[in-house]
N, C-alpha and C. Protein backbone atom coordinates (compact mmCIF):
# COMPACT_ATOMS: atom_id res chain seq x y z
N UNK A 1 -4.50 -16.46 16.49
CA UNK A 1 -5.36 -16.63 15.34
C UNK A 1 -6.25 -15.38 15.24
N UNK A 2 -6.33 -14.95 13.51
CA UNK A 2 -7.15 -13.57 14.00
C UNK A 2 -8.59 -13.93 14.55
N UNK A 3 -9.43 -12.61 14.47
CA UNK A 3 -10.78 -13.11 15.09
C UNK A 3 -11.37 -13.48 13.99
N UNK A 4 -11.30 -13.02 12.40
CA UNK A 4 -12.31 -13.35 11.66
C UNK A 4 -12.24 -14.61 11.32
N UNK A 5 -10.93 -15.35 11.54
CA UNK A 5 -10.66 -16.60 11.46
C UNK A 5 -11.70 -17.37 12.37
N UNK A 6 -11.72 -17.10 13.46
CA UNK A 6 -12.30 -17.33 14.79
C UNK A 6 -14.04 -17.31 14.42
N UNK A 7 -14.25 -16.22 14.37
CA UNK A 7 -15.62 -16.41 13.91
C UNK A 7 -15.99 -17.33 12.92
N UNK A 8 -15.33 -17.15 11.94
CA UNK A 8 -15.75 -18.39 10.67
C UNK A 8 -15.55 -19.95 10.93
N UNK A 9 -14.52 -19.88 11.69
CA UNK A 9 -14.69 -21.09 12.41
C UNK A 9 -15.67 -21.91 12.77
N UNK A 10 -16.41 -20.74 14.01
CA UNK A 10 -17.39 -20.74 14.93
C UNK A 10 -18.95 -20.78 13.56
N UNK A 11 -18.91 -19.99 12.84
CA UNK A 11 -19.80 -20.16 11.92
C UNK A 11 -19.80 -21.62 10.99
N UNK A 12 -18.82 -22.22 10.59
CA UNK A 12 -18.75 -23.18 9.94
C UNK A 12 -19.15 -24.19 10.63
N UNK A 13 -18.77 -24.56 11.84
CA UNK A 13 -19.21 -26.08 12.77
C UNK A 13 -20.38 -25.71 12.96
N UNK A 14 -21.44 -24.67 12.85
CA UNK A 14 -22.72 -24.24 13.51
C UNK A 14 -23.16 -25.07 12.26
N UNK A 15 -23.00 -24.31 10.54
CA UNK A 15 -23.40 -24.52 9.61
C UNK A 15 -23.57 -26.50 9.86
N UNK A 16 -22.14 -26.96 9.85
CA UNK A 16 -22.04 -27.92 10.22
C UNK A 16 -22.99 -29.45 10.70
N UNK A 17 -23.33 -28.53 12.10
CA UNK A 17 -24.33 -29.43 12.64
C UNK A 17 -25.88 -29.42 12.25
N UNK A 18 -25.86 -28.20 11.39
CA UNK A 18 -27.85 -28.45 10.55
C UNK A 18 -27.01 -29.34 9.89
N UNK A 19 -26.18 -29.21 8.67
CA UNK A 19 -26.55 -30.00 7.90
C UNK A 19 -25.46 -31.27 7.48
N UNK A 20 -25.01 -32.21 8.69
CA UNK A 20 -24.63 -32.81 8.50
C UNK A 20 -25.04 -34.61 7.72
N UNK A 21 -26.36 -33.89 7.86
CA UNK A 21 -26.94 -35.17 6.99
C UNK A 21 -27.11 -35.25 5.16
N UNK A 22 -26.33 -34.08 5.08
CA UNK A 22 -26.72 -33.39 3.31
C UNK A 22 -25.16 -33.78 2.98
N UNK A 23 -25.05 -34.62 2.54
CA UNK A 23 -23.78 -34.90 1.84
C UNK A 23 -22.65 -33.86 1.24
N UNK A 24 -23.66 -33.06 0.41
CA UNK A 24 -23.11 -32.13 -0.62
C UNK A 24 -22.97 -30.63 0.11
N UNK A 25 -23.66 -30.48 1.17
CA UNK A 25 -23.50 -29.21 1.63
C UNK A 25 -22.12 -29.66 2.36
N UNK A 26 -22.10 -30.58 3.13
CA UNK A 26 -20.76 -30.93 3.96
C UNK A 26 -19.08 -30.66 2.98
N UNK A 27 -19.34 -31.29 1.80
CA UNK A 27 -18.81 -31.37 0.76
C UNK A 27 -17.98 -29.54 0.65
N UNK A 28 -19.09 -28.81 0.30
CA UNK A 28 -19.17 -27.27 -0.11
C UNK A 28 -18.53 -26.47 0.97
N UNK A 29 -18.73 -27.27 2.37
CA UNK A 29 -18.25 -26.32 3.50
C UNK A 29 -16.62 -26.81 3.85
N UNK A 30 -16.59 -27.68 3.63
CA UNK A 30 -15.42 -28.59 4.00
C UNK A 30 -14.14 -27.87 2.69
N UNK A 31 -14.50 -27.68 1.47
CA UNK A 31 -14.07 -26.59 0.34
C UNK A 31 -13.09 -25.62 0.73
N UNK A 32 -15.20 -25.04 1.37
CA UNK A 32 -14.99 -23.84 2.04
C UNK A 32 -13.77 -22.94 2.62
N UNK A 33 -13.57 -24.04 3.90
CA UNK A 33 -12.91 -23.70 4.71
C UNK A 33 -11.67 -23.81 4.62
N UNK A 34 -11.21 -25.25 3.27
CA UNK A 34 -9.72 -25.52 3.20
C UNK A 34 -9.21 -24.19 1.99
N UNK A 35 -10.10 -23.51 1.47
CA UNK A 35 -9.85 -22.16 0.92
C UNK A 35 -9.65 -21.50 1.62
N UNK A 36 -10.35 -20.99 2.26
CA UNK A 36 -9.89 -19.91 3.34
C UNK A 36 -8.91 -20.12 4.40
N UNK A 37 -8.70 -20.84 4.70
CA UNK A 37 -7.44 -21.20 5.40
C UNK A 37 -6.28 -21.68 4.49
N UNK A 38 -5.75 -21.64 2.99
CA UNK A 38 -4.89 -21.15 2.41
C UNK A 38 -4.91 -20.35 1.84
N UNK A 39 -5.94 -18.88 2.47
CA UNK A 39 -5.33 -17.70 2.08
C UNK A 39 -5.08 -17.01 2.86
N UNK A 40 -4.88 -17.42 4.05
CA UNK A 40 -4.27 -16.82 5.51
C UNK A 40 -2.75 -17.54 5.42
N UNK A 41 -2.30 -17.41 4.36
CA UNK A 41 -0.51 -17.44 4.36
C UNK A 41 0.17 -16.22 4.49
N UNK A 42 1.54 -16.15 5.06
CA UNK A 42 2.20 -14.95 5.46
C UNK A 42 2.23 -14.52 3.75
N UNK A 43 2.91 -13.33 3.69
CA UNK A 43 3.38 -12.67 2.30
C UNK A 43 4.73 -13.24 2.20
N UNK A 44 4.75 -14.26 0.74
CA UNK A 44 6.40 -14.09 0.76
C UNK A 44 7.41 -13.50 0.09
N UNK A 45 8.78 -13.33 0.40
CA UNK A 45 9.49 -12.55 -0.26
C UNK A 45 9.74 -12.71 -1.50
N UNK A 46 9.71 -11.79 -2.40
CA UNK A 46 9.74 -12.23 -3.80
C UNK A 46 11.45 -12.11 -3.94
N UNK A 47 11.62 -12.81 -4.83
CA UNK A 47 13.52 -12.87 -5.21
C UNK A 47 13.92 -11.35 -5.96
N UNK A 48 13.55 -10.62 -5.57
CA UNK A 48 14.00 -9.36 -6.57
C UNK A 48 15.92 -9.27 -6.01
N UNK A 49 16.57 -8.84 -6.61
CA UNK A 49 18.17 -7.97 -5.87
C UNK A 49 17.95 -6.60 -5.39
N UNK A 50 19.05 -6.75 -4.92
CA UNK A 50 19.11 -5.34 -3.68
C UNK A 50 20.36 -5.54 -3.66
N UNK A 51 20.84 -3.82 -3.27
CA UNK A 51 22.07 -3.27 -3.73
C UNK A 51 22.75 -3.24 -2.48
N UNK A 52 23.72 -3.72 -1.91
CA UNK A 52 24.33 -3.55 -0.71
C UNK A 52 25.51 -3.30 -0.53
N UNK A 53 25.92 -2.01 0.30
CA UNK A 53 27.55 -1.71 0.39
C UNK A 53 28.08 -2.28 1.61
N UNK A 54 29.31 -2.81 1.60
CA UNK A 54 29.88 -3.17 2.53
C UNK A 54 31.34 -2.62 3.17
N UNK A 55 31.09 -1.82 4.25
CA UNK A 55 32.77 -1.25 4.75
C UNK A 55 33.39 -1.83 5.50
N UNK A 56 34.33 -2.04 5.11
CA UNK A 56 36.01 -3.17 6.42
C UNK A 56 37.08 -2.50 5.56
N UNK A 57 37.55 -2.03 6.92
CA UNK A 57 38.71 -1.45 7.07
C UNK A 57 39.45 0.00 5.90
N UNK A 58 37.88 0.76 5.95
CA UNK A 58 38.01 1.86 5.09
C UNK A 58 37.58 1.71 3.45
N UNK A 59 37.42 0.59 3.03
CA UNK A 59 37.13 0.12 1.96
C UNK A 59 36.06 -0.04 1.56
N UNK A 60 34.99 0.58 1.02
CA UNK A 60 33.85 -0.24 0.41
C UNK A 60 33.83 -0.75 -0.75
N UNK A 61 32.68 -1.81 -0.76
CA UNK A 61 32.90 -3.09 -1.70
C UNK A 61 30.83 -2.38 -1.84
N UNK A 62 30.62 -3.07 -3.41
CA UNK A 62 28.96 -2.87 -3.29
C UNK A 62 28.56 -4.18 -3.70
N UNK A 63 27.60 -4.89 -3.51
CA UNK A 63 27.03 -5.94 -4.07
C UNK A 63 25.76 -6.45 -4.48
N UNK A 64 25.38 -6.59 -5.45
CA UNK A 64 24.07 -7.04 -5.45
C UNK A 64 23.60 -8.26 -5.25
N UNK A 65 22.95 -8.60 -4.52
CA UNK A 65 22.45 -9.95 -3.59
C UNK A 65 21.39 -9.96 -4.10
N UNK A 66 20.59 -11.45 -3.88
CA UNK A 66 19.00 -11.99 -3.85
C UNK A 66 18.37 -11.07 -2.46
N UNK A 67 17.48 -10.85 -2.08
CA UNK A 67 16.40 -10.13 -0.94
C UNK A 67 15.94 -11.18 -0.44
N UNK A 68 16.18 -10.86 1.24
CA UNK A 68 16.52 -12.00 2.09
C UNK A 68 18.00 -12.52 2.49
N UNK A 69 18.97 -12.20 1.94
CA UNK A 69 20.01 -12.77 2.16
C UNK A 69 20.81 -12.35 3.23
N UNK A 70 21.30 -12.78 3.90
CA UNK A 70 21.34 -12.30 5.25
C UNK A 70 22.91 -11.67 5.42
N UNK A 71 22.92 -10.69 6.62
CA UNK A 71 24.60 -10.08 6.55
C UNK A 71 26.01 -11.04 6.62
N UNK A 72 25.53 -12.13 7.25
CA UNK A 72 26.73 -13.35 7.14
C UNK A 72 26.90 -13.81 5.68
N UNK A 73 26.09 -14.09 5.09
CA UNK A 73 25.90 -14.61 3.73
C UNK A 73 26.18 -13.35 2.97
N UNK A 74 26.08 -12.00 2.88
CA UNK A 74 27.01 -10.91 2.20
C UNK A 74 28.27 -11.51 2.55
N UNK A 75 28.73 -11.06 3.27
CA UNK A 75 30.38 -11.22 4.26
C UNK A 75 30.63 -12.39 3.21
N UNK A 76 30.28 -13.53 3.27
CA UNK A 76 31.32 -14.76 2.48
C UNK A 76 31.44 -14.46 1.21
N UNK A 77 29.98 -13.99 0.32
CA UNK A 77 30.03 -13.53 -0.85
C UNK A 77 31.05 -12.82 -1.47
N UNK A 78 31.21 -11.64 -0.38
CA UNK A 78 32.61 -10.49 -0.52
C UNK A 78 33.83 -11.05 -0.05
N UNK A 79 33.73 -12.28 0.27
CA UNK A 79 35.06 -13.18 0.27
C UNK A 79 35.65 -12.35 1.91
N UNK A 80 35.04 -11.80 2.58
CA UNK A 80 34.80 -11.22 3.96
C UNK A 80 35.19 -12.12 5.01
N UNK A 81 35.90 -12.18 6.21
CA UNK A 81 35.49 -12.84 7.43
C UNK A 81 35.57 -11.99 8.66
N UNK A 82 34.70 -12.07 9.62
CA UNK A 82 34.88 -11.91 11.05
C UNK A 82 35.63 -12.50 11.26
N UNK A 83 36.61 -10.87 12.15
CA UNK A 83 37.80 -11.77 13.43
C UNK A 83 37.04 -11.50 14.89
N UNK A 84 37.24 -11.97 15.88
CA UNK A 84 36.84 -11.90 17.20
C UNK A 84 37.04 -10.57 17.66
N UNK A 85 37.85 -9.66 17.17
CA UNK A 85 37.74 -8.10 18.10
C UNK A 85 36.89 -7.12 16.57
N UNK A 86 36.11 -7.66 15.09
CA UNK A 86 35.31 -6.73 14.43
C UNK A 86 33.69 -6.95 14.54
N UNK A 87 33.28 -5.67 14.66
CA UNK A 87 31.94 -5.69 15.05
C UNK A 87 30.93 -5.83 13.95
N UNK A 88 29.71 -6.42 13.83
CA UNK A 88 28.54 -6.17 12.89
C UNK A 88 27.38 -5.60 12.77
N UNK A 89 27.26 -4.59 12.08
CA UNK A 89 25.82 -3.71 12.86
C UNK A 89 25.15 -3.82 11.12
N UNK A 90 24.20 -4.40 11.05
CA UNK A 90 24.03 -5.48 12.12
C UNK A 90 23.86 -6.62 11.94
N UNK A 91 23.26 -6.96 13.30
CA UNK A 91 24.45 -8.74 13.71
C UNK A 91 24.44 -9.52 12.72
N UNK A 92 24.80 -10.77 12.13
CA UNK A 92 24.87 -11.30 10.80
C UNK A 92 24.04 -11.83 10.35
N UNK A 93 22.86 -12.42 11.56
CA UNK A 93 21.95 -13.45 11.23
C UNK A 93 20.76 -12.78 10.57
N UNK A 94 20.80 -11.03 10.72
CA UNK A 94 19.67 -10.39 10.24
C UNK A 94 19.77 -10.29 8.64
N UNK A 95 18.58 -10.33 8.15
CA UNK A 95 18.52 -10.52 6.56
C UNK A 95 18.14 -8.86 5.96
């Protein structure tokens, strides 16, 4: 957890205990905090395409995919399969 998380934390239960007898301040902090802790979400990937070439067996193929889509999920797209002695660089599960 970062630290400023940490501190505000630590600042909020302080706030907390003055004024837990004030209804409305409890109210304001309680807000507070469920704001700021949904804006500590990762970044997510937006759906843009991306252009990807693919070589087997001297041939390239190009494709445009969703972002994120991972090298196994190219491969079926291009109607592609791994046999047990071809290699993937890299490995398939990477997006």
């Amino acid at each position: 957890m970062p630290k400023i998380i940490i501190v505000f934390m630590v600042s909020l239960l302080h706030l907390l205990q003055r004024n837990i007898s004030n209804g409305l301040s409890l109210t304001f902090l309680v807000c507070l905090s469920v704001f700021t802790l949904i804006g500590c979400t990762s970044p997510q990937i937006t759906q843009g395409l991306i252009q990807v070439s693919l070589t087997s067996d001297g041939k390239t193929l190009h494709l445009s995919l969703p972002a994120g889509t991972t090298v196994q999920t190219a491969l079926t797209k291009a109607g592609l399969t791994v046999g047990s002695l071809d290699r993937l660089d890299p490995p398939g599960y990477t997006s």
